[in-house]
C-alpha atoms as a PDB file:
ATOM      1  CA  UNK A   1     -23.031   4.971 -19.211  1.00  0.00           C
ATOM      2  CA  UNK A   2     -24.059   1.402 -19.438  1.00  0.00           C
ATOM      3  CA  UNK A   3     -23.510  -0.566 -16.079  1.00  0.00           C
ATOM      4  CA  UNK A   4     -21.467  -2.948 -17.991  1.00  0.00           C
ATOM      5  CA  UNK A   5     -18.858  -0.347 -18.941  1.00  0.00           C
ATOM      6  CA  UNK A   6     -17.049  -0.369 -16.432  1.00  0.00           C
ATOM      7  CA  UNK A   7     -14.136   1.990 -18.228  1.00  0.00           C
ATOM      8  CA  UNK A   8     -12.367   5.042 -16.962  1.00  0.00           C
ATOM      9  CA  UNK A   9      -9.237   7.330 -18.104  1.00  0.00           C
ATOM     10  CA  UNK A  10      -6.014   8.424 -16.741  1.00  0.00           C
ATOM     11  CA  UNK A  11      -3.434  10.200 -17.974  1.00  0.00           C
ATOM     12  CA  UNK A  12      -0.036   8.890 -18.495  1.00  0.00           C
ATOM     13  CA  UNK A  13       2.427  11.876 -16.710  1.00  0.00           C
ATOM     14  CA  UNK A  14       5.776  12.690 -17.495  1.00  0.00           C
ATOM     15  CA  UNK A  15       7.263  14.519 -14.367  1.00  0.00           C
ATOM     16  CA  UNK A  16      11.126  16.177 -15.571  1.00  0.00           C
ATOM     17  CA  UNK A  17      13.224  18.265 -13.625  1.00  0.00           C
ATOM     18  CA  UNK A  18      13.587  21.989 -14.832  1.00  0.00           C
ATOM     19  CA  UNK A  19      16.650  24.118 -13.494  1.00  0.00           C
ATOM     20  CA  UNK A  20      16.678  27.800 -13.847  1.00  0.00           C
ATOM     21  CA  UNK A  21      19.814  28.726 -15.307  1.00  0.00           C
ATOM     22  CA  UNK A  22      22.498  29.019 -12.940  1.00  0.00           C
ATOM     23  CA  UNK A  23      20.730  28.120  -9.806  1.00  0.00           C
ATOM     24  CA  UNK A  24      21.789  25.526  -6.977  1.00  0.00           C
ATOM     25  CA  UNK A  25      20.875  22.320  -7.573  1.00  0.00           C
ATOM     26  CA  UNK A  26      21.207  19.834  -3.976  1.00  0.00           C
ATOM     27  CA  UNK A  27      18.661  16.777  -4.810  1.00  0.00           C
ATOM     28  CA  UNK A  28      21.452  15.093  -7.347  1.00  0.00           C
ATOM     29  CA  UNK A  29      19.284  15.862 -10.027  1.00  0.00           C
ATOM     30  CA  UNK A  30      20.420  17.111 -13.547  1.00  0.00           C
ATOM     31  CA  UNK A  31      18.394  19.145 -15.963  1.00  0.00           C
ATOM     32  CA  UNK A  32      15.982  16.603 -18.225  1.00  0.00           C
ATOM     33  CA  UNK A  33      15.794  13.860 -15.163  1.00  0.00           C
ATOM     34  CA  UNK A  34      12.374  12.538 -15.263  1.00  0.00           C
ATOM     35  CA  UNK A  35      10.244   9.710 -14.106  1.00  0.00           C
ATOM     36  CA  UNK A  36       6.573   8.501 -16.355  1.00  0.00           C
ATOM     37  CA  UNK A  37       3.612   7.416 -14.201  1.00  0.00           C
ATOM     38  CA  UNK A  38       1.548   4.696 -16.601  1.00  0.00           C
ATOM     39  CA  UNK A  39      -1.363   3.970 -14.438  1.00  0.00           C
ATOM     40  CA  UNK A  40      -0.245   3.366 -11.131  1.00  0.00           C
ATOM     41  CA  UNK A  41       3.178   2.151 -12.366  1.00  0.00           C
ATOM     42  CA  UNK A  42       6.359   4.366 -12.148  1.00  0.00           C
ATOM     43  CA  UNK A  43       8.733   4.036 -15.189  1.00  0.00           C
ATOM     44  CA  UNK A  44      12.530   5.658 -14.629  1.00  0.00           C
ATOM     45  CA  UNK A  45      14.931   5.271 -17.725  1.00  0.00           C
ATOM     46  CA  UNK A  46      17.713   3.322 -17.282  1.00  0.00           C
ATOM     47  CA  UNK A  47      20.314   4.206 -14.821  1.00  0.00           C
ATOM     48  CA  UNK A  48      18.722   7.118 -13.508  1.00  0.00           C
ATOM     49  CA  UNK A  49      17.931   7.765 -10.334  1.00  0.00           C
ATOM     50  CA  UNK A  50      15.377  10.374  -8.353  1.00  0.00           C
ATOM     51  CA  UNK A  51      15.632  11.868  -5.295  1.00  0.00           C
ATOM     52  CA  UNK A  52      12.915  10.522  -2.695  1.00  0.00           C
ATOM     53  CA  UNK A  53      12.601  13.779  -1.102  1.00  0.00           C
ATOM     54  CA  UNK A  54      11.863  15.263  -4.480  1.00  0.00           C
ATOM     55  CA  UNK A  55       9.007  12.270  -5.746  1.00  0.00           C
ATOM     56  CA  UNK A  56       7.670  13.006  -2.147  1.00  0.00           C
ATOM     57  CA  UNK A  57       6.777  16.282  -3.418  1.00  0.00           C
ATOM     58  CA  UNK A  58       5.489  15.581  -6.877  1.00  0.00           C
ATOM     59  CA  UNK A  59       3.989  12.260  -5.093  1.00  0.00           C
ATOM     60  CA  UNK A  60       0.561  13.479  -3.799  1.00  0.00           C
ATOM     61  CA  UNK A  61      -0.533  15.886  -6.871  1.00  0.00           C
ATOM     62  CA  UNK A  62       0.202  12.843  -9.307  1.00  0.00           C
ATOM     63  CA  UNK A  63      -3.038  11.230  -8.957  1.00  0.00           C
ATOM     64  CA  UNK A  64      -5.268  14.071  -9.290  1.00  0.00           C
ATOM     65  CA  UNK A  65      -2.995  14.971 -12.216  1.00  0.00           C
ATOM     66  CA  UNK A  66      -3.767  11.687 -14.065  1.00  0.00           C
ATOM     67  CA  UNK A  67      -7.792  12.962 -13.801  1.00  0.00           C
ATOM     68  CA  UNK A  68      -9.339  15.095 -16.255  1.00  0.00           C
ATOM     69  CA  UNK A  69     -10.294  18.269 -14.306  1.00  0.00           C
ATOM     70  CA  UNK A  70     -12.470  21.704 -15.154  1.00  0.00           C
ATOM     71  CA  UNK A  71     -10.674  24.038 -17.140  1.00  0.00           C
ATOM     72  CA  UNK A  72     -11.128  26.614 -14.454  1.00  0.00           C
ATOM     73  CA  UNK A  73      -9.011  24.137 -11.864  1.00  0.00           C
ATOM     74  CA  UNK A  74      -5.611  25.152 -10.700  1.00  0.00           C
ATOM     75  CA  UNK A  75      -4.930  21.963 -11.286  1.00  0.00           C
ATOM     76  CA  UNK A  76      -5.412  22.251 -14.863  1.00  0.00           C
ATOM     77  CA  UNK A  77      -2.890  24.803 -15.342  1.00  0.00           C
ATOM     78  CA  UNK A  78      -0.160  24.676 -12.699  1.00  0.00           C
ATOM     79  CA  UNK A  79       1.990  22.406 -13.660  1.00  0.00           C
ATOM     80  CA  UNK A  80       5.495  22.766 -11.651  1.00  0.00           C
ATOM     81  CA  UNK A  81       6.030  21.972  -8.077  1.00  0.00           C
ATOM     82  CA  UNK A  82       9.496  23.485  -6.195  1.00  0.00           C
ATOM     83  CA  UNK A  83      11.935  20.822  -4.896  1.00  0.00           C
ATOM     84  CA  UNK A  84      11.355  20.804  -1.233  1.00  0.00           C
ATOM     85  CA  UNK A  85      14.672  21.960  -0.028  1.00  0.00           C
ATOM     86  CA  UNK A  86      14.136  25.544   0.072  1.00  0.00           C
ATOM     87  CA  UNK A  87      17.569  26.471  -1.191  1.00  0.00           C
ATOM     88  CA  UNK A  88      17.898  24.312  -4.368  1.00  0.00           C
ATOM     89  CA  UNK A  89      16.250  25.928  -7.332  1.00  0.00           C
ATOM     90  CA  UNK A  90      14.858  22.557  -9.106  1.00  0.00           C
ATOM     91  CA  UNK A  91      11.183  22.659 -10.543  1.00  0.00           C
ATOM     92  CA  UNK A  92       9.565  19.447 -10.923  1.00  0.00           C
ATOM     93  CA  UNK A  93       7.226  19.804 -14.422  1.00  0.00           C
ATOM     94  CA  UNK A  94       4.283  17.537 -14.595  1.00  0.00           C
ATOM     95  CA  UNK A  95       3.376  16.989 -17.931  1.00  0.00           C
ATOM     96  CA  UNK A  96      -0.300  15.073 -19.379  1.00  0.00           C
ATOM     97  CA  UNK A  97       1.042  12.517 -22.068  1.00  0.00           C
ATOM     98  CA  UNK A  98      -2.172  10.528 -23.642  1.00  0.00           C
ATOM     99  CA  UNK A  99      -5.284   9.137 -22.174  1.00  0.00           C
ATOM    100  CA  UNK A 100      -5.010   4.965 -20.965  1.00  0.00           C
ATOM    101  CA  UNK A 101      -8.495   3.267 -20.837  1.00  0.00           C
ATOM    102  CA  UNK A 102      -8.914   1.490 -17.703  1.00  0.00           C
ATOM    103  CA  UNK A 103     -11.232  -1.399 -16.349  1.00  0.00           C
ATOM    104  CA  UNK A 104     -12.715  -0.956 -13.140  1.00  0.00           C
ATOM    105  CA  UNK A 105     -12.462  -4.496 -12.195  1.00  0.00           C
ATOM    106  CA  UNK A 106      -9.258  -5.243 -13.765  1.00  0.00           C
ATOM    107  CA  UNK A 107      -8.220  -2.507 -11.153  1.00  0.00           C
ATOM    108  CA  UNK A 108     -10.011  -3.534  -7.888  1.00  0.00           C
ATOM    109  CA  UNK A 109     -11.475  -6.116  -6.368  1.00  0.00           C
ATOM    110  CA  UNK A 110     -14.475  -3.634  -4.844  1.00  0.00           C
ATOM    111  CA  UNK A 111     -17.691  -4.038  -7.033  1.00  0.00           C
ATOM    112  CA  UNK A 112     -18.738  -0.922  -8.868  1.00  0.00           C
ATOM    113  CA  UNK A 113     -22.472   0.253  -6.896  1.00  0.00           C
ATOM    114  CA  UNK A 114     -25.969  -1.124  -7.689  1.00  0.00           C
ATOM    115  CA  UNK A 115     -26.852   2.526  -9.193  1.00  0.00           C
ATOM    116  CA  UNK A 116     -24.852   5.282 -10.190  1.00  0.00           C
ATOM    117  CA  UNK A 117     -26.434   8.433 -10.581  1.00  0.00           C
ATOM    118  CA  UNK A 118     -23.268  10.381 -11.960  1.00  0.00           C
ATOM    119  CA  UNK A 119     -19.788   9.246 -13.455  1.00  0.00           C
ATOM    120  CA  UNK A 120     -17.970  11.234 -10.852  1.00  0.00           C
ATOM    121  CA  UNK A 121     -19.489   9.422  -7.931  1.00  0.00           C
END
């Protein structure tokens, strides 16, 4: 990689509510609810609303979500969390959408290092 690229990838994520088919539901949500993260931005559609307790959940698998991982990773391939209330039956599905090019220094003010051996450093 040329030191002058400074470009990088993340995944746009769609994260939807699944309920099983008659169970309890307790975090307000309805079946199809759903939030997209765009970069570091959180998109909800209109009028919709999402339980805090529930984004809390989803909230700190999002990021590594966004990252292109092994194939062997259980992050590649688990892609539901529960809702944290133990009693309502809500499923929170993350889902990759496309790939969004990204500039390091559009993104932070922190200079990329004098060397870099590796692009996952």
């Amino acid at each position: 990689m040329s030191r002058t690229d400074d470009r990088f990838e993340l995944f746009d994520l769609r994260v939807e509510v699944v309920v099983p088919e008659d169970g309890p539901v307790y975090c307000g949500a309805e079946p199809g609810d759903h939030f997209e993260l765009r970069g570091e931005m959180l998109h909800l559609p209109e009028g919709q609303g999402f339980s805090i307790y529930s984004l809390a959940a989803v909230l700190p698998l999002l990021a590594a979500k966004q990252r292109r991982t092994h194939a062997n990773d259980w992050m590649t391939s688990d892609a539901e969390v529960a809702c944290p209330d133990p009693n309502c039956a809500t499923r929170l599905r993350i889902t990759r959408l496309r790939a969004r090019t990204f500039s390091h220094a559009e993104t932070t003010a922190v200079p990329l290092p004098a060397r870099c051996d590796s692009p996952e450093t």
